[in-house]
Protein backbone atom coordinates (compact mmCIF):
# COMPACT_ATOMS: atom_id res chain seq x y z
CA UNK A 1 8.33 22.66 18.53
CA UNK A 2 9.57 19.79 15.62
CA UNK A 3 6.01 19.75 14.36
CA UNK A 4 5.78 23.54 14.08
CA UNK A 5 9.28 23.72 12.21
CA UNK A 6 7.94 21.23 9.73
CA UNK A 7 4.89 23.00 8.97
CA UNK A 8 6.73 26.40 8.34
CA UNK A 9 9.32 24.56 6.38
CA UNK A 10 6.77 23.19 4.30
CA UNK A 11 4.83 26.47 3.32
CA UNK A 12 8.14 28.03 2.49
CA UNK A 13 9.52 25.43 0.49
CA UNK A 14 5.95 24.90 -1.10
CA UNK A 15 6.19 21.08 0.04
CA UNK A 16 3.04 18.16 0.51
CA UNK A 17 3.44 15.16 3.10
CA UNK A 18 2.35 12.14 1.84
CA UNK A 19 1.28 9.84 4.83
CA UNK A 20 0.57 6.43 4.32
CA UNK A 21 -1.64 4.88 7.16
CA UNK A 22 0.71 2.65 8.05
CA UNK A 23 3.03 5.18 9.43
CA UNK A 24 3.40 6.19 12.98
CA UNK A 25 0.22 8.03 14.24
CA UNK A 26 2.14 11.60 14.72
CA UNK A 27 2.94 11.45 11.29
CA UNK A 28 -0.11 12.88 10.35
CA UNK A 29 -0.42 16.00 12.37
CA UNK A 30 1.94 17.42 9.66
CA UNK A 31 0.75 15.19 6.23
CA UNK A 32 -1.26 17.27 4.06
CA UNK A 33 -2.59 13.62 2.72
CA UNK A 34 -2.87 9.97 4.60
CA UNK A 35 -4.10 7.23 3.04
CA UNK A 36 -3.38 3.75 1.28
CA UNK A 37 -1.46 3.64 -1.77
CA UNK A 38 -3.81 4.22 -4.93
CA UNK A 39 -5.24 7.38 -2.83
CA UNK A 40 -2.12 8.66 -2.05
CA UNK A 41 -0.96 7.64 -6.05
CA UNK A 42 -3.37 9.98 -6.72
CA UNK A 43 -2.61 12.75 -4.94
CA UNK A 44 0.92 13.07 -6.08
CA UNK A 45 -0.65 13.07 -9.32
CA UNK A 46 -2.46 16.57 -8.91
CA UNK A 47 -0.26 18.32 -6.35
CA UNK A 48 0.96 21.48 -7.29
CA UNK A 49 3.88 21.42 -5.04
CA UNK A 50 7.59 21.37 -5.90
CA UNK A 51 8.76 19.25 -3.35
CA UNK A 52 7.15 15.68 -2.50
CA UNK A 53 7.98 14.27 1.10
CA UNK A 54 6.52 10.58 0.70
CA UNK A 55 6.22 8.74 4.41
CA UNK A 56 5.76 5.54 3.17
CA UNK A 57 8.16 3.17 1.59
CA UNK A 58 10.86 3.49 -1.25
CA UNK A 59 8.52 1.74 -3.78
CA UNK A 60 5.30 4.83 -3.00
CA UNK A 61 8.28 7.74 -3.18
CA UNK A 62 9.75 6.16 -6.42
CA UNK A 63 5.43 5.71 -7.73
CA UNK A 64 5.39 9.60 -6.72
CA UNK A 65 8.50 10.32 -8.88
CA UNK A 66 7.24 8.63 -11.63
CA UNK A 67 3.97 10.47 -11.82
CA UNK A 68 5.32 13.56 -11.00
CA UNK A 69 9.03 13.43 -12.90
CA UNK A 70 9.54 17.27 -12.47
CA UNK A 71 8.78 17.41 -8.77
CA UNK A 72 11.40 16.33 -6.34
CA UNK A 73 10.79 13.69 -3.66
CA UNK A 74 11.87 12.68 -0.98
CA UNK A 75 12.16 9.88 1.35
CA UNK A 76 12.42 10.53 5.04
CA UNK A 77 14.11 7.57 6.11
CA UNK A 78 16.11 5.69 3.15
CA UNK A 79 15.41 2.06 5.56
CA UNK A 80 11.94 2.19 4.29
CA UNK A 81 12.09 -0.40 1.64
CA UNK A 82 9.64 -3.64 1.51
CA UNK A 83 10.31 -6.77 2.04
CA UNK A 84 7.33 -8.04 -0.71
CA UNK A 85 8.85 -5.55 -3.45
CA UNK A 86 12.31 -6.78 -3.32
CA UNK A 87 11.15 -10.64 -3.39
CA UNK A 88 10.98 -9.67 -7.49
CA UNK A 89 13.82 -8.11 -9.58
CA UNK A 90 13.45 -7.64 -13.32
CA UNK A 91 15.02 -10.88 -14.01
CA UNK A 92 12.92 -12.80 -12.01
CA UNK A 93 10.09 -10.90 -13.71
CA UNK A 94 11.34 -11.93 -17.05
CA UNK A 95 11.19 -15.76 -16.29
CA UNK A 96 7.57 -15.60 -14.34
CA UNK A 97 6.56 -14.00 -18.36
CA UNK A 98 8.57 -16.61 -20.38
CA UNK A 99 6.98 -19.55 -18.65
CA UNK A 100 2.93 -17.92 -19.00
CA UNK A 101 3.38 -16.28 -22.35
CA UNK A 102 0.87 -14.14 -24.23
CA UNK A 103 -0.75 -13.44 -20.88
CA UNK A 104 -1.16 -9.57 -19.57
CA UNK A 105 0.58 -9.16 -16.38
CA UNK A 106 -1.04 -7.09 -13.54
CA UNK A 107 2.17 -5.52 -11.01
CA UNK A 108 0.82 -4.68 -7.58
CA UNK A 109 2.06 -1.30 -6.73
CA UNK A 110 4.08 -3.15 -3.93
CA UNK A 111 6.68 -3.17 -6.59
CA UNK A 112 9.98 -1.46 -8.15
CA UNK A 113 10.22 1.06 -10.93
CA UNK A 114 12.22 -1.66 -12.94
CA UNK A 115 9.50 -4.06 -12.12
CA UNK A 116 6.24 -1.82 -13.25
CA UNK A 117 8.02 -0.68 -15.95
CA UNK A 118 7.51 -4.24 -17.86
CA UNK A 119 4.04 -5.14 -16.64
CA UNK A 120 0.71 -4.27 -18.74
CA UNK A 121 -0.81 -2.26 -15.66
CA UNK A 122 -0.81 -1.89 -11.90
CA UNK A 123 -2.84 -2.18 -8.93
CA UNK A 124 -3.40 -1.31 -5.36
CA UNK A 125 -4.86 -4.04 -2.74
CA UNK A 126 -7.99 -1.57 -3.01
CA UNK A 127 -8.35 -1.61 -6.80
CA UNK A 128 -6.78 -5.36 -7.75
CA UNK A 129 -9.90 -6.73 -8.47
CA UNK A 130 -11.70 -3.72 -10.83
CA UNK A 131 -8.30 -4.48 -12.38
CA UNK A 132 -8.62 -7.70 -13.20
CA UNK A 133 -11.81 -7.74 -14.69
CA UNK A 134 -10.87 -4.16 -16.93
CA UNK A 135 -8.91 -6.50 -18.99
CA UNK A 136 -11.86 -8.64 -19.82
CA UNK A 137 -9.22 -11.83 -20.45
CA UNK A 138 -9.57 -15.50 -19.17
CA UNK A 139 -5.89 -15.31 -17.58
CA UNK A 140 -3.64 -13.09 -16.23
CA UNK A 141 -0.17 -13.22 -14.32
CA UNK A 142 -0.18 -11.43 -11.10
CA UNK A 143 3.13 -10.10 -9.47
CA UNK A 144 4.39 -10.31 -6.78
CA UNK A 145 2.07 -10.87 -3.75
CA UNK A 146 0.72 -14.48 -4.35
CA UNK A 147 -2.10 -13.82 -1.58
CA UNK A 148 -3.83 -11.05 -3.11
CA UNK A 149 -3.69 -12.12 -6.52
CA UNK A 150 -5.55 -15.80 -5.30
CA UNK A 151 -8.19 -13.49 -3.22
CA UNK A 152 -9.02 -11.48 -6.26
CA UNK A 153 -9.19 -14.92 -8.30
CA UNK A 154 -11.48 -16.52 -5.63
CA UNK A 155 -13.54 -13.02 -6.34
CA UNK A 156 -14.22 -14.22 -10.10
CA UNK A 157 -15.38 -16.53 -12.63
CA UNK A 158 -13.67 -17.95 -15.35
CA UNK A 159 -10.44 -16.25 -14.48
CA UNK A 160 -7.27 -17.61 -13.92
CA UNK A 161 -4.69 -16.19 -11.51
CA UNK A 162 -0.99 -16.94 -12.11
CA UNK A 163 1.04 -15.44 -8.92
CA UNK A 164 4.33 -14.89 -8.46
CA UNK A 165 5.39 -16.39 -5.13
CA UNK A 166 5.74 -13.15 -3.18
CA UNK A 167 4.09 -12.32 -0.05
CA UNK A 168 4.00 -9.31 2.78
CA UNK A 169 6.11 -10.96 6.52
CA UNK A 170 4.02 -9.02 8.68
CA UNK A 171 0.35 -10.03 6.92
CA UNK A 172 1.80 -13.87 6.88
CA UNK A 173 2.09 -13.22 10.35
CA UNK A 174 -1.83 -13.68 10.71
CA UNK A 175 -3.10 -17.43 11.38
CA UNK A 176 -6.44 -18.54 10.87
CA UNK A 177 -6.05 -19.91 14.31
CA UNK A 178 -5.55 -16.15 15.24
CA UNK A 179 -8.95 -15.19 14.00
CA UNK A 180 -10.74 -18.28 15.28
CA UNK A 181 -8.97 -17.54 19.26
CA UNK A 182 -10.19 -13.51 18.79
CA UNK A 183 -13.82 -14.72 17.86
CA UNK A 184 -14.02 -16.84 20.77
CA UNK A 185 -12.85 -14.04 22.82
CA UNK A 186 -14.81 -10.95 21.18
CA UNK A 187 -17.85 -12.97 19.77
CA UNK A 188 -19.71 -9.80 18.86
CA UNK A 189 -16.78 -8.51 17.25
CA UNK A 190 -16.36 -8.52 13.51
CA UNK A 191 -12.96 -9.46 11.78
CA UNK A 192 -11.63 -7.35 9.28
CA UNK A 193 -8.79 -8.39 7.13
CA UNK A 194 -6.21 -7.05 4.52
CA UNK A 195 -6.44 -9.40 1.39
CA UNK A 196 -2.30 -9.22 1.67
CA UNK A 197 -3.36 -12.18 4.29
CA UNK A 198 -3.12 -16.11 3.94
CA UNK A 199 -6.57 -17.01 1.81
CA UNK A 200 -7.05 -19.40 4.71
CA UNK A 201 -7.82 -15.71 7.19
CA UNK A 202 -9.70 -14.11 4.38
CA UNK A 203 -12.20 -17.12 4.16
CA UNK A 204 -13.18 -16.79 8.04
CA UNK A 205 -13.26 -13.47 8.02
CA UNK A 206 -16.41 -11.07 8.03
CA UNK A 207 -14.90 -8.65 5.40
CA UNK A 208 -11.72 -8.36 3.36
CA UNK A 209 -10.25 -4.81 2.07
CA UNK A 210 -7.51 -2.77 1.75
CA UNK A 211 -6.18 -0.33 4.61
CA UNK A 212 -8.60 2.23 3.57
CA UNK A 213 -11.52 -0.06 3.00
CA UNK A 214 -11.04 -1.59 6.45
CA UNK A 215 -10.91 2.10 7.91
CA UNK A 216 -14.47 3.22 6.21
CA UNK A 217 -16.25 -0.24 6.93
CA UNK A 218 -15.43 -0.24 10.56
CA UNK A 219 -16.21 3.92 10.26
CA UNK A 220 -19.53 3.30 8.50
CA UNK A 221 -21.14 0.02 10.24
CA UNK A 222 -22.90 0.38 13.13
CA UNK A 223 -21.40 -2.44 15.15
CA UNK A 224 -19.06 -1.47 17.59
CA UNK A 225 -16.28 -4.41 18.28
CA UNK A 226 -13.98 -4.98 15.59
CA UNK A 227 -11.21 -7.46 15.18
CA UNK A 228 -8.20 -5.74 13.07
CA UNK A 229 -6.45 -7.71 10.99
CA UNK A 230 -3.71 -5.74 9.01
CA UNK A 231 -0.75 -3.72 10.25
CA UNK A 232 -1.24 -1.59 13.39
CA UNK A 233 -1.43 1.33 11.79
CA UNK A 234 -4.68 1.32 11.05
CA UNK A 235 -5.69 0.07 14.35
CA UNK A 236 -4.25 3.44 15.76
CA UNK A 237 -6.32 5.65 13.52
CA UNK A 238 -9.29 3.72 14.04
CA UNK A 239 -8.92 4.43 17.70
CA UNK A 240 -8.43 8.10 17.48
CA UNK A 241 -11.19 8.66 14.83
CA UNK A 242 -13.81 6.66 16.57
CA UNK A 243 -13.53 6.72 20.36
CA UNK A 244 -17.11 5.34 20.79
CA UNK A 245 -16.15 1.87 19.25
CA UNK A 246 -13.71 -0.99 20.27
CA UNK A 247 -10.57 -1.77 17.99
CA UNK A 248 -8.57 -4.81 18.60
CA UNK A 249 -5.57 -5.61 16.82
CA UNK A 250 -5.33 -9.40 15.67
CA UNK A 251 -1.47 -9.96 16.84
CA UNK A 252 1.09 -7.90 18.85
CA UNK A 253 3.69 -8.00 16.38
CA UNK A 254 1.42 -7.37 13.42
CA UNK A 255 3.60 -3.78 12.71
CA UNK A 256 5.73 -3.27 9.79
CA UNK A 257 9.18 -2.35 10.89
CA UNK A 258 10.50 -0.64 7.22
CA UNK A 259 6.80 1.52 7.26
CA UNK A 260 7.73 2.37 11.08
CA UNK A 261 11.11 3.36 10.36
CA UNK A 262 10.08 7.53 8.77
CA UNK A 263 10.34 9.82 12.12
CA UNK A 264 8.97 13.39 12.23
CA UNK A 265 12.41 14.31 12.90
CA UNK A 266 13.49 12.70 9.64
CA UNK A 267 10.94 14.88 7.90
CA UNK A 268 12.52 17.75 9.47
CA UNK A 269 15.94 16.61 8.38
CA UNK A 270 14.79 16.35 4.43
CA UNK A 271 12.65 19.18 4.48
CA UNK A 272 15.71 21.43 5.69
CA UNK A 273 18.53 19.14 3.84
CA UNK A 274 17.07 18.36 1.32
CA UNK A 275 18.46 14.62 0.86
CA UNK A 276 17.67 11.21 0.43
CA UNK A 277 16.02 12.65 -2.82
CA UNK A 278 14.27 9.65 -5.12
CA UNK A 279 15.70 9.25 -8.97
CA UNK A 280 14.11 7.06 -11.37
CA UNK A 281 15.98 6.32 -14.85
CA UNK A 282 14.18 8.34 -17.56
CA UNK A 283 13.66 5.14 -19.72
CA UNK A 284 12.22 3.19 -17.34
CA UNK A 285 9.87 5.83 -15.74
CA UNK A 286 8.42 6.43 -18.87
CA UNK A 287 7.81 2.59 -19.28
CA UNK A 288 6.64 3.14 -15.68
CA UNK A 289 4.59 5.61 -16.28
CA UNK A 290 2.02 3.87 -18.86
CA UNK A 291 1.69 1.01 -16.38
CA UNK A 292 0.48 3.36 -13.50
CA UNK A 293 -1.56 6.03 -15.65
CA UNK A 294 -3.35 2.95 -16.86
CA UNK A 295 -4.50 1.97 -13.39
CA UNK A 296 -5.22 5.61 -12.71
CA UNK A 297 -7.31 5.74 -15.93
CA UNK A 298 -9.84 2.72 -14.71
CA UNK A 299 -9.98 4.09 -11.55
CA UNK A 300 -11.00 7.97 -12.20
């Protein structure tokens, strides 16, 4: 059995499985972690393992390589990029800082190596606003998801919010005139929403989080209908971790085809192979590096 194979594979290689909860659901009979990006940051951070298997995106196994520059990692499938990260290059970076000057500039994690490695510090959609208000300034620049850098804005007082014009395809998927049709079918149910979405779906909905944040409110409340806006992903979970309570997801289509794209025969393949393995240029990992550990420092 694949799943079996993996596991021994693992122990003899002395490997972790990073799962991010995006992934498909089978992913995590074999993940030693699964989570959302700053808890899965983390983790790489204390593993003792030699060899890193991220199931996520290229942006969380290059984050992982960073943190951990004498452990290798690996990327199951090398497809797995994201759309939002690659809507900012270094260049583009450059020019969003020459026109705001003198202002700090917060990288969502949803980013490149080359990217993070010239911001001030970097956040996860779970963390973005403790963030913001560390840095105890009237203005930052936020890069490069527009949507969660305005939601964390409409959070505060007295702070100004320069985005970059990026944004997540599958989030921007979500129209408040999805909510207000799901309401009006489920009108006990409460809506749930990644801030990643239009501010337009945040306002009319009941509360706004990241993955994991969605996953322990809707764990935690005591209502039992719940209207699921953010990748299906967590809708699957949801549904296997609390079979007493109704999950609906807000769309179809709301699924993420680069986080869908890691198989748990493409696990097998790097764990035995050992390829697709993630490099990060010294220079810029280091300049990496103090952008991330900052994050992690605030949120010990």
């Amino acid at each position: 059995m694949l799943k079996d194979k993996i596991l021994k594979l693992k122990r003899d290689k002395n490997a972790v499985i990073l799962g991010h909860c995006y992934q498909n659901i089978e992913i995590d009979e074999v993940a030693d972690y699964v989570g959302d990006s700053l808890y899965l940051s983390q983790m790489a951070a204390k593993t003792n393992a030699d060899i890193i298997i991220f199931a996520g995106v290229y942006f969380m196994a290059q984050t992982a390589k960073i943190i951990s520059p004498n452990k290798r990692v690996f990327l199951p499938n090398m497809q797995s990029g994201c759309l939002m990260a690659d809507m900012i290059n270094l260049e583009q970076l450059r020019d969003f800082k020459s026109q705001n000057k003198n202002v700090p500039v917060v990288c969502y994690i949803n980013s490149t190596a080359e990217v993070k490695s010239e911001c001030d510090i970097c956040c996860t959609s779970s963390n973005a606003l403790k963030i913001v208000k560390s840095l105890n300034v009237p203005e930052v620049l936020f890069c490069p998801d527009t949507y969660l850098g305005k939601w964390v804005e409409a959070q505060m007082e007295n702070v100004k919010v320069t985005t970059y014009p990026g944004f997540c395809p599958t989030h921007m998927r979500i129209k408040p005139e999805d909510i207000i049709s799901s309401r009006e079918k489920y009108p006990n149910a409460k809506v749930l929403t990644h801030p990643e979405c239009h501010k337009e779906v945040c306002k009319i909905s009941d509360f706004v989080g990241s993955t994991s944040q969605i996953m322990d409110y809707a764990k935690k409340s005591n209502e039992k209908t719940f209207i699921i806006a953010t990748e299906k992903g967590v809708v699957d979970r949801l549904k296997r971790d609390c079979p007493d309570k109704e999950f609906i997801l807000i769309k179809e289509n709301i699924v993420c085809p680069n986080m869908k794209h890691n198989t748990l025969e493409d696990i097998y393949n790097v764990l035995e192979n050992e390829t697709n393995e993630i490099f990060v240029d010294e220079a810029i990992s280091k300049k990496a590096l103090g952008c991330i550990n900052k994050m992690l420092e605030v949120c010990k």
